[in-house]
Protein backbone atom coordinates (compact mmCIF):
# COMPACT_ATOMS: atom_id res chain seq x y z
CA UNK A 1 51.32 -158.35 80.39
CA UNK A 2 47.44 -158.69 80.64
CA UNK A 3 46.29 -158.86 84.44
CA UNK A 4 42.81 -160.25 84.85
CA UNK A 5 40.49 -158.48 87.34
CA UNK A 6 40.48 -159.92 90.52
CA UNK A 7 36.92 -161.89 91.44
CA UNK A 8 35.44 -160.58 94.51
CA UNK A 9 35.63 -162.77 97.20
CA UNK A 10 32.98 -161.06 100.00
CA UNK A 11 30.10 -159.54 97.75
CA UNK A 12 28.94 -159.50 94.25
CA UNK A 13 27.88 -156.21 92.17
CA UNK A 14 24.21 -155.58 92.43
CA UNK A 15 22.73 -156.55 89.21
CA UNK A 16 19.65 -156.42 87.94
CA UNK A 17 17.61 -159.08 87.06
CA UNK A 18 13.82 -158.76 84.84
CA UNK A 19 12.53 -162.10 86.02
CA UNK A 20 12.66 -161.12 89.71
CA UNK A 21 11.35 -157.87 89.16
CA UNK A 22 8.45 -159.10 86.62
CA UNK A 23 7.44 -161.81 89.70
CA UNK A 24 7.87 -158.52 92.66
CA UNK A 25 5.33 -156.47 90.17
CA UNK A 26 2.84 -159.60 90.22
CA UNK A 27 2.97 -159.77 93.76
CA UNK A 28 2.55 -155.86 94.57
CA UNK A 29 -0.35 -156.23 91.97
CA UNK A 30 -2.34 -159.08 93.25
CA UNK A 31 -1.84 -158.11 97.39
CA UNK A 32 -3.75 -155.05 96.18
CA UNK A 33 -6.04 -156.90 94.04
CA UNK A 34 -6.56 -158.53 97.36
CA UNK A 35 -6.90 -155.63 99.93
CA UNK A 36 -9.45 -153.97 97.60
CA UNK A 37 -11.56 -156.94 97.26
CA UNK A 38 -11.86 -157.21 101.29
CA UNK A 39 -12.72 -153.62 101.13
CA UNK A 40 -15.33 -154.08 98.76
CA UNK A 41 -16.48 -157.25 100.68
CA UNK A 42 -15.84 -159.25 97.92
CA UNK A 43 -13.28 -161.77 99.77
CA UNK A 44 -13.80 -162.73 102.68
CA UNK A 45 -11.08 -162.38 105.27
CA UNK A 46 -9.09 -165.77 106.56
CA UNK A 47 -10.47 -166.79 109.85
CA UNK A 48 -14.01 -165.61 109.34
CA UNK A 49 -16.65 -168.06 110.45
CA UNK A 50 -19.50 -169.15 107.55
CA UNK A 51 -22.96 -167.40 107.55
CA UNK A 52 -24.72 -170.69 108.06
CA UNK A 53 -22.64 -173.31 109.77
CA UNK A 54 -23.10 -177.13 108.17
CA UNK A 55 -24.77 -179.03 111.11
CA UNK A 56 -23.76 -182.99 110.98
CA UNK A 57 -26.18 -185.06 109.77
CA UNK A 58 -26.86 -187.07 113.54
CA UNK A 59 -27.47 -183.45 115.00
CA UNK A 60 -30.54 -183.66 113.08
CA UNK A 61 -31.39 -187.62 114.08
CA UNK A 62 -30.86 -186.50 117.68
CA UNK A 63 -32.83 -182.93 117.56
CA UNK A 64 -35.71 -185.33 115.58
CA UNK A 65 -35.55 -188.37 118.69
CA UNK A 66 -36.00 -185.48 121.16
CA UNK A 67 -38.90 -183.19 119.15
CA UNK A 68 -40.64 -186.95 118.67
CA UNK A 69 -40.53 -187.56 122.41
CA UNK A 70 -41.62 -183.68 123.14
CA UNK A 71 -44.57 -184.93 120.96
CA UNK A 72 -44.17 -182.47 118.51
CA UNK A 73 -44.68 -184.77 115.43
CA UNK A 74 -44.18 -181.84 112.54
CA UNK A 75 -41.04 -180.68 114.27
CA UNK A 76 -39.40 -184.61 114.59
CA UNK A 77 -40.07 -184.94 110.69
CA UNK A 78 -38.69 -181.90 109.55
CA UNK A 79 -35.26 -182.77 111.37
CA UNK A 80 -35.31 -186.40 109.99
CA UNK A 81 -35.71 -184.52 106.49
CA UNK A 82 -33.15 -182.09 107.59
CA UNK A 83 -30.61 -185.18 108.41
CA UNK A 84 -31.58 -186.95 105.53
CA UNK A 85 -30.67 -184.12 103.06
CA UNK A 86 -27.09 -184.10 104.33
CA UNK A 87 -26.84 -187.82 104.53
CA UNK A 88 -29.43 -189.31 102.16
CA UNK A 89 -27.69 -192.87 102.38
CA UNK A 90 -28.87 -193.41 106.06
CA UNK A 91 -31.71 -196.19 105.80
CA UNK A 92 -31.79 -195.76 109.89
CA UNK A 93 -32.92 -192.39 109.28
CA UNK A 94 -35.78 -192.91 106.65
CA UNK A 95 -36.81 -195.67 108.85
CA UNK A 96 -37.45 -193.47 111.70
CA UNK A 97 -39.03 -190.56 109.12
CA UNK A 98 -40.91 -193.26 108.33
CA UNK A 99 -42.36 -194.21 111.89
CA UNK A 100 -42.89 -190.77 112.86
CA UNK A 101 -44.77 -190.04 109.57
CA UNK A 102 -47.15 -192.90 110.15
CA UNK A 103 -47.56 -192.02 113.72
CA UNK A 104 -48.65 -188.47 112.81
CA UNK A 105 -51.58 -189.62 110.76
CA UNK A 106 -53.21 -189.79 113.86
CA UNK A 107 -53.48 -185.91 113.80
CA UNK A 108 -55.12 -185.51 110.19
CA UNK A 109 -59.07 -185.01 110.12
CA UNK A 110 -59.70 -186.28 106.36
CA UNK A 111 -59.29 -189.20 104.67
CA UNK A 112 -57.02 -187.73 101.71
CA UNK A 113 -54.68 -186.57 104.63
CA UNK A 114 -54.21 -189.51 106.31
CA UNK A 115 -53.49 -190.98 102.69
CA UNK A 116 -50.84 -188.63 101.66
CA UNK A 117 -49.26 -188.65 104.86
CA UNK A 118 -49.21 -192.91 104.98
CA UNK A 119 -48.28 -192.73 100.92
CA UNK A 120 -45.06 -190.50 102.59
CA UNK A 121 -44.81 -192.93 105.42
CA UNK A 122 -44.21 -195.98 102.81
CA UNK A 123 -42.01 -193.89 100.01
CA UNK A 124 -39.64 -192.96 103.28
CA UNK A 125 -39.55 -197.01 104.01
CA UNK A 126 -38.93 -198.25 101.07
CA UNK A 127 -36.23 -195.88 100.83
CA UNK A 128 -34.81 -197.42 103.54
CA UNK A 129 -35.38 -200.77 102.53
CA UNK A 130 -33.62 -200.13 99.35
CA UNK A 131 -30.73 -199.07 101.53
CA UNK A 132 -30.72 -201.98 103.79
CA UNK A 133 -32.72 -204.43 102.50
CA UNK A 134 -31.58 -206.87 105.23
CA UNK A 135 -31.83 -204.85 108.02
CA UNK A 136 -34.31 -206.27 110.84
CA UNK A 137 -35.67 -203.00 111.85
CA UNK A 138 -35.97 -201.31 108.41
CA UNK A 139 -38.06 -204.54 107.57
CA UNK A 140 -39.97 -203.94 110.78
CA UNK A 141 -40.82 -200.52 110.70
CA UNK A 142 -41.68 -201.44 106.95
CA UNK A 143 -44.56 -203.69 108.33
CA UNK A 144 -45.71 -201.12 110.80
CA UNK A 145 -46.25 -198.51 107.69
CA UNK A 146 -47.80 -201.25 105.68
CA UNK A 147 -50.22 -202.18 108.22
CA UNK A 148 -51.53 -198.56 108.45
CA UNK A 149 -51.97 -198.41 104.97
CA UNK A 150 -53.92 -201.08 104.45
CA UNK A 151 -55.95 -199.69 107.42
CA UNK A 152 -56.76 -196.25 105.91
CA UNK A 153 -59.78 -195.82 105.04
CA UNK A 154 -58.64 -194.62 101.95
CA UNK A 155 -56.98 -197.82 100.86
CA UNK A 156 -59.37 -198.77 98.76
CA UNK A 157 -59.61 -202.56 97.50
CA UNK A 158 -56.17 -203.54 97.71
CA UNK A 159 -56.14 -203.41 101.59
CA UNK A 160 -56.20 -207.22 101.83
CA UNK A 161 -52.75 -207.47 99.70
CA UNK A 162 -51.52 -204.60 101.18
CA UNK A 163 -52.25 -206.04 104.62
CA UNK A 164 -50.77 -209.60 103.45
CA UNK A 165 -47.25 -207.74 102.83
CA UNK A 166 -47.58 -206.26 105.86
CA UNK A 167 -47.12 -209.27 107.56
CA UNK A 168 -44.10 -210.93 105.18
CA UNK A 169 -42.31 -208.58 105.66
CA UNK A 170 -43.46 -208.59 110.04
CA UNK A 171 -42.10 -212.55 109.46
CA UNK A 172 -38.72 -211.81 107.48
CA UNK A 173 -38.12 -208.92 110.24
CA UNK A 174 -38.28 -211.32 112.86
CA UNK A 175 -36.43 -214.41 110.94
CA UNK A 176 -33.94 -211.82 110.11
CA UNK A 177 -33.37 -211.09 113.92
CA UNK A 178 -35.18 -213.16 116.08
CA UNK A 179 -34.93 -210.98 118.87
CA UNK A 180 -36.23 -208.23 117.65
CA UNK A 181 -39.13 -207.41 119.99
CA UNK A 182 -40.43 -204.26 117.76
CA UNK A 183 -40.65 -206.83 114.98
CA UNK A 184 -42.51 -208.80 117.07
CA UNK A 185 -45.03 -206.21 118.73
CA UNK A 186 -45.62 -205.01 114.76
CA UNK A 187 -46.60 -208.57 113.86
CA UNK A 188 -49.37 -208.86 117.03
CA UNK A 189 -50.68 -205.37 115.51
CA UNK A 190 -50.98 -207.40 112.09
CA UNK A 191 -52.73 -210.44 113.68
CA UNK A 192 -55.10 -207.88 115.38
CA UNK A 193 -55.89 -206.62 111.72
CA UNK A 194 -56.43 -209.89 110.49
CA UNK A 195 -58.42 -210.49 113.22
CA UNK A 196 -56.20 -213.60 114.61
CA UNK A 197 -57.06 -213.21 118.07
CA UNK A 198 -55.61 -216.51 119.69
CA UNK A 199 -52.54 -215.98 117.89
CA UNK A 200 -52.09 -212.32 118.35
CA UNK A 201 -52.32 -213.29 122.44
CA UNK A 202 -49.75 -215.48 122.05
CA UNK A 203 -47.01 -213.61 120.53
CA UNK A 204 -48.06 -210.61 122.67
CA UNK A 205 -47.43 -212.40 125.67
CA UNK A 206 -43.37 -212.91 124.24
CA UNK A 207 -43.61 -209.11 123.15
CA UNK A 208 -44.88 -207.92 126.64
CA UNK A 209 -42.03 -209.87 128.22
CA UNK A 210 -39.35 -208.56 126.64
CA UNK A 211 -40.78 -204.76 125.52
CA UNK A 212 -41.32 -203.56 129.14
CA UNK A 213 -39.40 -200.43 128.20
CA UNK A 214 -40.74 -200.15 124.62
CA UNK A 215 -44.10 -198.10 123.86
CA UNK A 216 -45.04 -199.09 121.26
CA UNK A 217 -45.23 -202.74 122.85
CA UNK A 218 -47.73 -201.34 125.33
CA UNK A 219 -49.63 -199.03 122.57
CA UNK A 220 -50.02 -202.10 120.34
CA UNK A 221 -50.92 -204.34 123.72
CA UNK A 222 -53.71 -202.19 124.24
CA UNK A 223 -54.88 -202.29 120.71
CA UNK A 224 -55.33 -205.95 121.19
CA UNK A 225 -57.21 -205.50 124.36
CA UNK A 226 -59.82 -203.09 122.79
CA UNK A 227 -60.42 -205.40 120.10
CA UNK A 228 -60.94 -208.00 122.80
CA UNK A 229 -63.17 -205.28 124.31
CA UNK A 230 -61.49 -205.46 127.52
CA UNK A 231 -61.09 -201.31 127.81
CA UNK A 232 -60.32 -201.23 131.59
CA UNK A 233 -57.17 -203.31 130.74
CA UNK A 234 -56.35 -201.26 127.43
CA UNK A 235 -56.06 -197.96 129.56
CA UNK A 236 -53.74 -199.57 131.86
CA UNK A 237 -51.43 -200.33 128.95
CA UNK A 238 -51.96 -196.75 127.39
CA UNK A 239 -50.98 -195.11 130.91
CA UNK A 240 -47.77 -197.10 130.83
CA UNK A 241 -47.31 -196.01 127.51
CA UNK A 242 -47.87 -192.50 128.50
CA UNK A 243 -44.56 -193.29 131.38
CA UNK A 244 -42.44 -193.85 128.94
CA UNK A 245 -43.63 -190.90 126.43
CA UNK A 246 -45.33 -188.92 128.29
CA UNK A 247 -45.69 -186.13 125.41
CA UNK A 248 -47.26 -188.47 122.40
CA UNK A 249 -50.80 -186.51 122.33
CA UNK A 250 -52.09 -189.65 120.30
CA UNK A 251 -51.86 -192.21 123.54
CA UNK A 252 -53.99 -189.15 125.78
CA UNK A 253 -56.94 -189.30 123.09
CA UNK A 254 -56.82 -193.56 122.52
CA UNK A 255 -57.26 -193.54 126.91
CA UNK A 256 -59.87 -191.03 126.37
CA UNK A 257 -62.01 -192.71 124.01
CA UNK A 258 -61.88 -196.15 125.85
CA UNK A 259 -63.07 -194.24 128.94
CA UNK A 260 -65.91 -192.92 126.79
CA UNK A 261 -66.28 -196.47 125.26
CA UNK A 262 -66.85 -197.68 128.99
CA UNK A 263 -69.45 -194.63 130.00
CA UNK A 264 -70.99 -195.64 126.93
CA UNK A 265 -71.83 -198.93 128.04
CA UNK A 266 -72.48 -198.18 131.34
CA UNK A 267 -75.89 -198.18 133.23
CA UNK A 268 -74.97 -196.40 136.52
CA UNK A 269 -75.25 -192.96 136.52
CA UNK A 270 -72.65 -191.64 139.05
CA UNK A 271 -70.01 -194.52 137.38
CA UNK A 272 -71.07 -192.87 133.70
CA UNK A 273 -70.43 -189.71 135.03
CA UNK A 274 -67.08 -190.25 136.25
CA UNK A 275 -66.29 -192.27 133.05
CA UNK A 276 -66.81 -189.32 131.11
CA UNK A 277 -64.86 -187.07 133.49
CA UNK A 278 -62.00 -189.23 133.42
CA UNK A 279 -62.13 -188.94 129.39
CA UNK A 280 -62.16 -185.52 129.51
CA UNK A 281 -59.11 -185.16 131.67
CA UNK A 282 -57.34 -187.24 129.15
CA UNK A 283 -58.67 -185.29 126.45
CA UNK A 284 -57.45 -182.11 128.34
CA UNK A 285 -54.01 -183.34 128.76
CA UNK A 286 -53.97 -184.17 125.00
CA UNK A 287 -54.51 -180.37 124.33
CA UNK A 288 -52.38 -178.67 127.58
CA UNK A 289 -49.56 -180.67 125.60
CA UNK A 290 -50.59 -178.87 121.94
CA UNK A 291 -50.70 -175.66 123.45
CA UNK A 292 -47.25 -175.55 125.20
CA UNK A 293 -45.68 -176.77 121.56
CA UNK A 294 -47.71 -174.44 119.99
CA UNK A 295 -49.64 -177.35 117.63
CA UNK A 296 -52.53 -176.36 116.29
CA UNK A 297 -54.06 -179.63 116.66
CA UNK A 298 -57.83 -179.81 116.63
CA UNK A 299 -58.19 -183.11 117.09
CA UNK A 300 -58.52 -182.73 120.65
CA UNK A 301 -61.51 -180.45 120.53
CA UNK A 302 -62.97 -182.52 118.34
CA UNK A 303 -62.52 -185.60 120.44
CA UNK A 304 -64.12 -183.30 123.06
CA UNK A 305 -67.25 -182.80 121.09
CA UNK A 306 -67.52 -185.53 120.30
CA UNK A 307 -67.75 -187.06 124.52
CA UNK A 308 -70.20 -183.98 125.00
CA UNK A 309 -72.56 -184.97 122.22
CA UNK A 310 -72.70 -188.82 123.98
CA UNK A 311 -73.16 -186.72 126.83
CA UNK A 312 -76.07 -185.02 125.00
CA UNK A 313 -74.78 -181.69 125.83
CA UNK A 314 -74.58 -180.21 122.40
CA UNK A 315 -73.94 -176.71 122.91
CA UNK A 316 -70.69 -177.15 124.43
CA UNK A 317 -69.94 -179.60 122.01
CA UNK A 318 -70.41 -177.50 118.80
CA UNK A 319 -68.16 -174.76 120.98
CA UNK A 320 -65.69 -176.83 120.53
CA UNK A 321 -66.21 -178.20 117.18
CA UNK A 322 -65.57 -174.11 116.47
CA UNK A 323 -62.39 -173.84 118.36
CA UNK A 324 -61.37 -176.50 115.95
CA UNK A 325 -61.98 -174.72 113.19
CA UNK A 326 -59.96 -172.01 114.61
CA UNK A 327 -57.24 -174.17 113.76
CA UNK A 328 -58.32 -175.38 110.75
CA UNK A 329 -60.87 -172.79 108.99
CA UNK A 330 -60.97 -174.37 105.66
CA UNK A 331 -61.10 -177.98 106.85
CA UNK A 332 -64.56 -179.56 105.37
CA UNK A 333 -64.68 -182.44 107.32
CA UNK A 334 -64.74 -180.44 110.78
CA UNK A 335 -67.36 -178.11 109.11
CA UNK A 336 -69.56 -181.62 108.68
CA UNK A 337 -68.99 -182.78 112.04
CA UNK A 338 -70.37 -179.16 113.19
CA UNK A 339 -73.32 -179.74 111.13
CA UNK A 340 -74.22 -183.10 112.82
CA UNK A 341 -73.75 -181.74 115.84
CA UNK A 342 -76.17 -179.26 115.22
CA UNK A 343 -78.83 -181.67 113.70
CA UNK A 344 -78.48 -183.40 117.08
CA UNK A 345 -79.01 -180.76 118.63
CA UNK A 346 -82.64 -179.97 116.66
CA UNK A 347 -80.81 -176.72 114.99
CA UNK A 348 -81.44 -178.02 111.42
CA UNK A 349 -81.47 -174.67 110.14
CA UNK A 350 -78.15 -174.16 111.69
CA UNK A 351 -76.84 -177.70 110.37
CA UNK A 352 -77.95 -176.75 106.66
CA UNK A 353 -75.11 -174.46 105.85
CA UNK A 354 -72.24 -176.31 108.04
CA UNK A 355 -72.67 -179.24 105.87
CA UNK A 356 -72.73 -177.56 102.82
CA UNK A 357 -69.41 -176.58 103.11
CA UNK A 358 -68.42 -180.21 103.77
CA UNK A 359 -70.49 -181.73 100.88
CA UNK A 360 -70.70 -178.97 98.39
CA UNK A 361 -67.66 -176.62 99.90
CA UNK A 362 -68.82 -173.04 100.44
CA UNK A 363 -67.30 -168.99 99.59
CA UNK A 364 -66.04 -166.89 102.01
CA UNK A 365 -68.97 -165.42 103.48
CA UNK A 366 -71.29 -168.69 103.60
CA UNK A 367 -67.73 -170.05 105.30
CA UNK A 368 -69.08 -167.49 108.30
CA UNK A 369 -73.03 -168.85 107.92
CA UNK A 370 -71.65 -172.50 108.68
CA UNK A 371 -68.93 -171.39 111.33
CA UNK A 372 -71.40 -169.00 113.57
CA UNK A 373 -74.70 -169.27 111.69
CA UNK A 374 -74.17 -165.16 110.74
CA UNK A 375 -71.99 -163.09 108.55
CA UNK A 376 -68.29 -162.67 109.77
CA UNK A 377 -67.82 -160.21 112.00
CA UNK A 378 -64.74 -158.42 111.60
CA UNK A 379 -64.39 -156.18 115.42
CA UNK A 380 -64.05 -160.10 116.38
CA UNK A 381 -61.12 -160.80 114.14
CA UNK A 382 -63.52 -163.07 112.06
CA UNK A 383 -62.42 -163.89 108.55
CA UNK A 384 -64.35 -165.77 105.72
CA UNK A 385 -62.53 -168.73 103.79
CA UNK A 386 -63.25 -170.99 100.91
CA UNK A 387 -64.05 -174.27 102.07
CA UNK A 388 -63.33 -177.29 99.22
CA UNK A 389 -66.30 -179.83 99.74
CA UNK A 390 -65.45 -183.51 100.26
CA UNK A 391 -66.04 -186.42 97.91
CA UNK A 392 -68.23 -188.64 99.00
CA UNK A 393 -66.83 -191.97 100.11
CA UNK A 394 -67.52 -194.12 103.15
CA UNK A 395 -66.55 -191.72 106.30
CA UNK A 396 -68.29 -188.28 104.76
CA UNK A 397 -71.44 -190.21 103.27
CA UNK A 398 -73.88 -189.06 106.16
CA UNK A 399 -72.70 -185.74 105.75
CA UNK A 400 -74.24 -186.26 102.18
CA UNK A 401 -77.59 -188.22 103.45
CA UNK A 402 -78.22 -185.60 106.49
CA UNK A 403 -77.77 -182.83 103.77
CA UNK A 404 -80.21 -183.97 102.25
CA UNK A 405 -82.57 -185.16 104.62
CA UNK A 406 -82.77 -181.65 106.18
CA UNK A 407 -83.10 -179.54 102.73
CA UNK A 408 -85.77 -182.08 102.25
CA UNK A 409 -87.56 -182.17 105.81
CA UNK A 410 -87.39 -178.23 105.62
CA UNK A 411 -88.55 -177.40 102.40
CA UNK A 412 -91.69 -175.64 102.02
CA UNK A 413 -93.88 -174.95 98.79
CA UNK A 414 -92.73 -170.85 99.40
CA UNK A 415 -89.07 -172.06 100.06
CA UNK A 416 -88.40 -175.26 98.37
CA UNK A 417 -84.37 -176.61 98.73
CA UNK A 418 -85.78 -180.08 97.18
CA UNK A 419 -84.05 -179.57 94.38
CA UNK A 420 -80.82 -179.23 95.42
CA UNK A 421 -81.44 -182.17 98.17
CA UNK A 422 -83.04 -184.57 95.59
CA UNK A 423 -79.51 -183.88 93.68
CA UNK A 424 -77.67 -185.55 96.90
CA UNK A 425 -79.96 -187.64 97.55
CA UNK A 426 -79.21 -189.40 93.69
CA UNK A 427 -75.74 -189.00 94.61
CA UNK A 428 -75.73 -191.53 97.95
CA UNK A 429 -78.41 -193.54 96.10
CA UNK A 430 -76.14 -194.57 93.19
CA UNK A 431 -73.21 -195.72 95.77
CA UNK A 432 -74.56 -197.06 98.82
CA UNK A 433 -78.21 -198.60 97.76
CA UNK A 434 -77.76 -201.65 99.50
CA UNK A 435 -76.99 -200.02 103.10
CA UNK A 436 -80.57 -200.27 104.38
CA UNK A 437 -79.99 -197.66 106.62
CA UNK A 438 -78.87 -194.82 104.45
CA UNK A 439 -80.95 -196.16 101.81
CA UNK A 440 -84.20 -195.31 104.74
CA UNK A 441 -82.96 -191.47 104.84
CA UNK A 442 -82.94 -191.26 101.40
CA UNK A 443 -86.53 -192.85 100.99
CA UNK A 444 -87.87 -190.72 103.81
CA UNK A 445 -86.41 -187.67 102.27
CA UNK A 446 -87.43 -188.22 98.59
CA UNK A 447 -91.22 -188.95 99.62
CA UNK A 448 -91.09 -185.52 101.45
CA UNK A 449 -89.82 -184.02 97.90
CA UNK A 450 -92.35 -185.64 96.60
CA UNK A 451 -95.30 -184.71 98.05
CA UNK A 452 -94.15 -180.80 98.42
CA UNK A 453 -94.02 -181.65 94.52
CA UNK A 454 -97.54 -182.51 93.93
CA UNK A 455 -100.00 -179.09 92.63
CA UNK A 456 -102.47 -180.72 94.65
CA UNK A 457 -100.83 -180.71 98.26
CA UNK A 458 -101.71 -177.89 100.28
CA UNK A 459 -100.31 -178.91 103.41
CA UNK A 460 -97.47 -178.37 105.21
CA UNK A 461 -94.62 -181.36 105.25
CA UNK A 462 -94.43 -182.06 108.54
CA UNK A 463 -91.75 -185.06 108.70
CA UNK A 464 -88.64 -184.37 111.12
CA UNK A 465 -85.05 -184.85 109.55
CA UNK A 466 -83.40 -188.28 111.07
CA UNK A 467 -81.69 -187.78 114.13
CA UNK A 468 -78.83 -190.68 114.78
CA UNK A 469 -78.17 -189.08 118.35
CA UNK A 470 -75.23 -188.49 120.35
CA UNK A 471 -74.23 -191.80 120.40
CA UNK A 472 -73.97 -192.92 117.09
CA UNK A 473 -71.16 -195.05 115.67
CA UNK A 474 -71.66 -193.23 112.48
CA UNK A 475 -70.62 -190.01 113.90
CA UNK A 476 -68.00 -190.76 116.43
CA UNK A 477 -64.89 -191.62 116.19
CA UNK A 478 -63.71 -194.21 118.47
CA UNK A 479 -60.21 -193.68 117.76
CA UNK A 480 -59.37 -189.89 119.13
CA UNK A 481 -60.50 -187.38 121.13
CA UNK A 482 -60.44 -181.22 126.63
CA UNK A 483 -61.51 -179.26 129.01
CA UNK A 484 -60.16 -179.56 132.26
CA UNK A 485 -63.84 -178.69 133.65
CA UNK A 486 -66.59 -180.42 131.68
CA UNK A 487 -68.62 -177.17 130.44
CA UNK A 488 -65.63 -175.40 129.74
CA UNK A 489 -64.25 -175.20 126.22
CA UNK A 490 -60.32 -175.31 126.54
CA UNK A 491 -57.88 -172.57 125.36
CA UNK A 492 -54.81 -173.54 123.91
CA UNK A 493 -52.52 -171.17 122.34
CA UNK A 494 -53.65 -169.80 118.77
């Protein structure tokens, strides 16, 4: 008879099996794919942090709020633009890119700078408002940005539309959220512009009452108050201003200048002179606070120069017009406000070649003839630039018409520049013949051409170039403006 095996009850043969081998193989193969590819830093080990951590986007909103209050403007936008990259959705975050870029205007010396910087200002905005197009304080910021715009001088002729949106959009801000007291300060800013006086006072007097705690209530209150021409009052609202951001350089040089507004107008000596020592404290605070953020602001010194040339003491003044351009080498515009401090001054020989780099720009080494009125030198760490020379529009046009009024006035038969100033002189004719006042340095300057012109003058010109003064609207700002001793020029950190 046939027995069959018996079946194993405890434990089977081994057996092999080619599927469980084939998947041991692929494992032994890749764990040393694996171990060499660590070695060879080409896979990174589990557990190993990332080379450059990925911040949240509100780290950046917060490290912007703080660099804006710190006052360092450049710093405040760069995290906003930081934040936005990671969350480009945020219209809260344009808005306040958009704020801070308006704000920092105040810091650009040329017209095409504050432009680009405003155009920024109202692409950021819009962004927002494209985001939240019903959001109160996108809308109101959006006014603020507007306003400015149509306030640059680079504008151009659509300022009064611009300026008209600008206060639409103030009104659907504030029907939007009716207690909105930004929305509200923004539209007494727009009624300033639009020179609505009476109404501006009375929707201040709301703003002030519930924006205690807000600066840009106060800033905007003391706007209204210098348009009133009440300046004593104005500085009271800048100070409080300055309490509640004490850092914002731009509220320092707006005190300053309505101190210098009120030594201006003053007919007391020992009051002048402590007018104009209490603007250049202000101005000196405005530049202590560049220097410890390392801002190479030259606003400041300009501002500066600009006090010392009311004051009629031009050599400090152009000693600080050069610190400036320290900072900003290649900037034209400083380079013409150098040259009319020099005219002032009765240096017109010195003046010539500082505002031909403004009108004309200038190489390298006639960059060091308008800077120091000598070649560069280099033991001093002196370095030539090329200076590109401003178009000629409504804030640079003296620079043109004292050009040429000096290459004119100092021409001789031996050394005649009347070519080159006639050429200006054309220049301001054909844009600005009906201001009788630029049109009268022209004249003057053309009939000195003239008559070094004819074969049968022998004589010397003897006609002096037109000095405006120190105190000439043309030539100072009213809007910005250190030392903390007034004949010292003040060192901030290069």
């Amino acid at each position: 008879m046939n027995v069959s095996p018996r079946r194993p009850l405890f434990h089977r043969r081994s057996s092999s099996n080619v599927y469980r081998m084939f998947v041991w193989t692929l494992l032994l193969v890749g764990g040393l794919w694996v171990m060499y590819g660590v070695q060879r830093g080409e896979i990174a080990p589990l557990g190993r942090p990332t080379p450059t951590p990925t911040r949240a986007a509100f780290s950046f909103v917060s490290e912007g709020d703080d660099d804006f209050t710190a006052g360092d403007m450049a710093a405040a936008i760069i995290a906003y633009q930081n934040a936005i990259r990671i969350n480009p959705d945020d219209a809260q975050t344009w808005a306040k890119l958009a704020r801070i870029q308006a704000y920092s205007s105040t810091l650009k010396t040329t017209d095409a700078d504050q432009r680009d910087v405003l155009h920024a200002a109202l692409a950021s905005i819009n962004k927002a408002q494209a985001l939240a197009p019903d959001d109160s304080t996108v809308a109101a910021i959006r006014s603020f940005v507007l306003d400015w715009n149509a306030n640059s001088v680079a504008s151009g002729d659509n300022a009064p539309d611009v300026l008209l949106q600008a206060e639409q959009e103030a009104v659907r801000a504030r029907n939007l959220d009716t207690t909105n007291i930004l929305a509200l300060a923004y539209y007494v800013e727009i009624l300033v512009d639009e020179q609505k006086l009476a109404q501006a006072d009375e929707n201040m007097a709301l703003a002030i009452k519930g924006g205690q705690d807000l600066m840009d209530v106060h800033r905007i209150y003391a706007y209204l108050l210098e348009s009133e021409g009440d300046y004593n009052a104005a500085i009271d609202q800048y100070n409080k201003a300055i309490l509640l951001t004490p850092n914002l350089t731009f509220l320092y040089l707006r005190a300053g200048a309505n101190y210098r507004r009120l030594a201006y107008s003053s007919t007391i000596t020992a009051e002048q002179t402590q007018l104009y020592d209490h603007s250049l404290e202000y101005f000196a605070k405005a530049a202590k606070i560049d220097a410890q953020l390392k801002v190479l602001d030259p606003i400041p010194y300009l501002s500066i120069s600009k006090t010392y040339s009311q004051m009629g003491e031009y050599f400090i003044a152009g000693q600080n017009v050069q610190k400036a351009l320290d900072f900003r080498p290649t900037d034209a515009d400083v380079y013409g406000q150098l040259g009319i401090i020099f005219q002032q001054s009765r240096n017109y020989e010195g003046a010539i070649p500082a505002l031909k780099c403004a009108v004309r720009g200038c190489t390298p080494p006639e960059s060091c003839e308008g800077r120091y009125g000598r070649a560069c030198n280099a033991d001093l760490n002196e370095a030539g630039v090329t200076v590109q020379g401003l178009p000629l529009t409504d804030s640079t046009v003296f620079y043109y018409a004292i050009y040429g009024s000096l290459m004119a006035s100092l021409s001789r038969p031996q050394a005649n520049q009347c070519p080159d100033a006639v050429k200006v002189l054309e220049e301001v004719r054909a844009a600005y013949s009906k201001d009788t006042t630029i049109m009268r340095i022209v004249q003057d300057s053309e009939n000195i051409c003239q008559s070094i012109g004819k074969p049968s003058s022998n004589s010397v010109a003897t006609a002096t170039p037109v000095n405006f003064g120190a105190t000439s609207t043309t030539f100072v700002t009213p809007t910005l403006v250190p030392p903390a001793t007034p004949t010292l020029v003040p060192q901030a950190t290069p």
